[in-house]
N, C-alpha and C. Protein backbone atom coordinates (compact mmCIF):
# COMPACT_ATOMS: atom_id res chain seq x y z
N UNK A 1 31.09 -1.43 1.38
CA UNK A 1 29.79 -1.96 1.04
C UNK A 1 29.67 -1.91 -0.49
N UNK A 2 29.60 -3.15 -1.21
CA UNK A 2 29.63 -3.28 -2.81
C UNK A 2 27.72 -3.20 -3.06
N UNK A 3 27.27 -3.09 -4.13
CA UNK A 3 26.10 -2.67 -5.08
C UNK A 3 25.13 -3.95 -4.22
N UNK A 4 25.84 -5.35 -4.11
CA UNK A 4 24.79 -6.04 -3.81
C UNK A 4 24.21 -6.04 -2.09
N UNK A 5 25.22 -5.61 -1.19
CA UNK A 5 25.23 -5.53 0.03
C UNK A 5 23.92 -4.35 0.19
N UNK A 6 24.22 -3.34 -0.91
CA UNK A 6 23.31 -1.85 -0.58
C UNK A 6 21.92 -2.49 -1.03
N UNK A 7 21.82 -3.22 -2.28
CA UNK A 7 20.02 -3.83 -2.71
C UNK A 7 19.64 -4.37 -1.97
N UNK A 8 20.57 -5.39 -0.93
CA UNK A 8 19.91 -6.14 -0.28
C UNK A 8 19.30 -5.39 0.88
N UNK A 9 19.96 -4.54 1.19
CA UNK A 9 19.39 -3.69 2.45
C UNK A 9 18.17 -3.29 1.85
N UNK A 10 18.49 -2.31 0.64
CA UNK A 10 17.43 -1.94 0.32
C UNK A 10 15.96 -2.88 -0.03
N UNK A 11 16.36 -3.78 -0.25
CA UNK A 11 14.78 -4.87 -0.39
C UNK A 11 14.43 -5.28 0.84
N UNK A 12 15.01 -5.38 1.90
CA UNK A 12 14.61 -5.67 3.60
C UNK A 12 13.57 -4.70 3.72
N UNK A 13 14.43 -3.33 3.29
CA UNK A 13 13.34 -2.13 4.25
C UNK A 13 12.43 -2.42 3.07
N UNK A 14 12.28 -2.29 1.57
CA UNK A 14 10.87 -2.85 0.73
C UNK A 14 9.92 -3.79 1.68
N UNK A 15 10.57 -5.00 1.55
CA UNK A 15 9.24 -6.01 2.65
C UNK A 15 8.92 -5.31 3.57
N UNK A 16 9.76 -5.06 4.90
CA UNK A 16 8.79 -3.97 6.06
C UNK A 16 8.39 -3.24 6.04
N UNK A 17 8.28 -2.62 4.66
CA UNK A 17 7.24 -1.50 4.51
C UNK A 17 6.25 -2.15 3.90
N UNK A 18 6.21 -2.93 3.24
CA UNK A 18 5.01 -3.47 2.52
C UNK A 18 4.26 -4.31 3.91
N UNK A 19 5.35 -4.61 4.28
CA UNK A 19 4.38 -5.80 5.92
C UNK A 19 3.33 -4.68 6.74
N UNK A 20 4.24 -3.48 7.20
CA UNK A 20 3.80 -2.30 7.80
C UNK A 20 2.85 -1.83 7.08
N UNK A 21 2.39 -1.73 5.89
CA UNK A 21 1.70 -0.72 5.37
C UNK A 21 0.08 -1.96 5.13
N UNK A 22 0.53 -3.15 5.39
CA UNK A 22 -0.61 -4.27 5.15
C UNK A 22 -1.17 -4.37 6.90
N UNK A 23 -0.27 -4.44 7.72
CA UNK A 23 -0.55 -4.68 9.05
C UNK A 23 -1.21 -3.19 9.37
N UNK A 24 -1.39 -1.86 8.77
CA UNK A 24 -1.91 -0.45 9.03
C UNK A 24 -3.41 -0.63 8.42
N UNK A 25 -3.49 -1.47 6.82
CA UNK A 25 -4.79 -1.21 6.91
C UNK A 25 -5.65 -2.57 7.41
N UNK A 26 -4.96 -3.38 8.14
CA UNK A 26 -5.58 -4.57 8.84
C UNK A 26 -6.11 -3.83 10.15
N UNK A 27 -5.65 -2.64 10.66
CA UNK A 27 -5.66 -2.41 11.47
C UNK A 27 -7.29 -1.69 12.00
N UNK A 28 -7.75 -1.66 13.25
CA UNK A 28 -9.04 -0.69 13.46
C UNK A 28 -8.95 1.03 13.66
N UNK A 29 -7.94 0.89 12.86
CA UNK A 29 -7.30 3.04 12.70
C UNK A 29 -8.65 3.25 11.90
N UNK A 30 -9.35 4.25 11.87
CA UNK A 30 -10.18 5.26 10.73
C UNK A 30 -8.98 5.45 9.85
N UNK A 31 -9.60 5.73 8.50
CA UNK A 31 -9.08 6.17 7.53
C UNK A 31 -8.10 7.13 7.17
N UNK A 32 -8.39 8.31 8.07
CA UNK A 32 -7.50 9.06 8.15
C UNK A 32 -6.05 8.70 8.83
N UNK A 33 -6.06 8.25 9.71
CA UNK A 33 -5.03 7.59 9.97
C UNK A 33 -4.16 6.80 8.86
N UNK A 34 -4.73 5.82 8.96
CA UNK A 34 -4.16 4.54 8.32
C UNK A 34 -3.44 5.52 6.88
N UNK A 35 -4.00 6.13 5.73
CA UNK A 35 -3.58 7.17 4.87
C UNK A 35 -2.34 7.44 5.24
N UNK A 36 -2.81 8.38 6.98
CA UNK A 36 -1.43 9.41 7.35
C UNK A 36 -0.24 8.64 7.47
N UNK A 37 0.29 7.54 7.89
CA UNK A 37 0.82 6.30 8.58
C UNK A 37 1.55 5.85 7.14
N UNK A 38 0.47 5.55 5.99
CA UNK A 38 1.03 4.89 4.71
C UNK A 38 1.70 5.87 3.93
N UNK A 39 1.28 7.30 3.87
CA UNK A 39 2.18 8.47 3.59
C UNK A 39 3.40 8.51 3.87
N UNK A 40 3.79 8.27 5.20
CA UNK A 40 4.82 8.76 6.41
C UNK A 40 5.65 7.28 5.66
N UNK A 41 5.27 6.25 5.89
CA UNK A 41 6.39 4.92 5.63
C UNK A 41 6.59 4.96 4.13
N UNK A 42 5.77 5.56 2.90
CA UNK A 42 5.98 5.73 1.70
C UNK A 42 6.98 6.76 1.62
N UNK A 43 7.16 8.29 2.02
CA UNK A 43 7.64 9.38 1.72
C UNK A 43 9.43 9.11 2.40
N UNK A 44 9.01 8.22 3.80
CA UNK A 44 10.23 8.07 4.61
C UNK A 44 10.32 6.72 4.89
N UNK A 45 10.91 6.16 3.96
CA UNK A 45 11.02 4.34 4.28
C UNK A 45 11.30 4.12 5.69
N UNK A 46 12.71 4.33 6.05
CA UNK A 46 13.19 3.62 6.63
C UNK A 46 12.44 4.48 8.18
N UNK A 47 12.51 5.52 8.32
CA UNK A 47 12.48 6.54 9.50
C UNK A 47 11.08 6.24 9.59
N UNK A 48 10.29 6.79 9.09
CA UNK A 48 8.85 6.03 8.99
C UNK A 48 8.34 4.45 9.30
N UNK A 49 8.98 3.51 9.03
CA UNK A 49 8.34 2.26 10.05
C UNK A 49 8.96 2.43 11.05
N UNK A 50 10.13 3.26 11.55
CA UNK A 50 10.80 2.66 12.65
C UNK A 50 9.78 3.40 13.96
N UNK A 51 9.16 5.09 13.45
CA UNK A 51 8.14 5.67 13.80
C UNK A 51 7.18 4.88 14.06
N UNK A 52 6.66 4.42 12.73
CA UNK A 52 5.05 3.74 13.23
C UNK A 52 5.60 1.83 14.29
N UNK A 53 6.61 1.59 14.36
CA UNK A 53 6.64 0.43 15.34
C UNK A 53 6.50 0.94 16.60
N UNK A 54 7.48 2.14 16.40
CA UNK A 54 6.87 2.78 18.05
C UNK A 54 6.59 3.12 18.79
N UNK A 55 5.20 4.02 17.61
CA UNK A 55 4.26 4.97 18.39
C UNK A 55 2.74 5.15 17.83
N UNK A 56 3.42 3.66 16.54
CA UNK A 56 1.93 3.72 15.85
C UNK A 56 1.11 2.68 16.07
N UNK A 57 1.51 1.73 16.62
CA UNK A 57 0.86 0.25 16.71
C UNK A 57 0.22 -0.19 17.99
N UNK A 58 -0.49 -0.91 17.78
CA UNK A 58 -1.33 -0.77 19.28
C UNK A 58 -0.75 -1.61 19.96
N UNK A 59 -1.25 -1.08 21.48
CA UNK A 59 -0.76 -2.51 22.01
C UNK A 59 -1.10 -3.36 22.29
């Protein structure tokens, strides 16, 4: 895996966290939530949306 293979990954998980973290405060969570959720996908990119797809989102 060369430098550009690794950015590109790395800018994928950028957009789905930015999609995830726009689709959290679109969402009808209280505040506290939505915070806890944008913490969790900020602190832990990748492990964190894969969390909030599937156990944070309604159905």
């Amino acid at each position: 895996m060369d430098f550009r293979s690794g950015s590109l990954i790395g800018l994928v998980i950028l957009i789905l966290d930015i999609v995830a973290i726009i689709e959290i405060f679109k969402s009808g969570k209280d505040l506290i939530a939505k915070l806890l959720w944008t913490v969790l996908i900020l602190l832990f990119p990748l492990v964190g949306i894969i969390i909030y797809y599937f156990f944070g989102r309604s159905k």
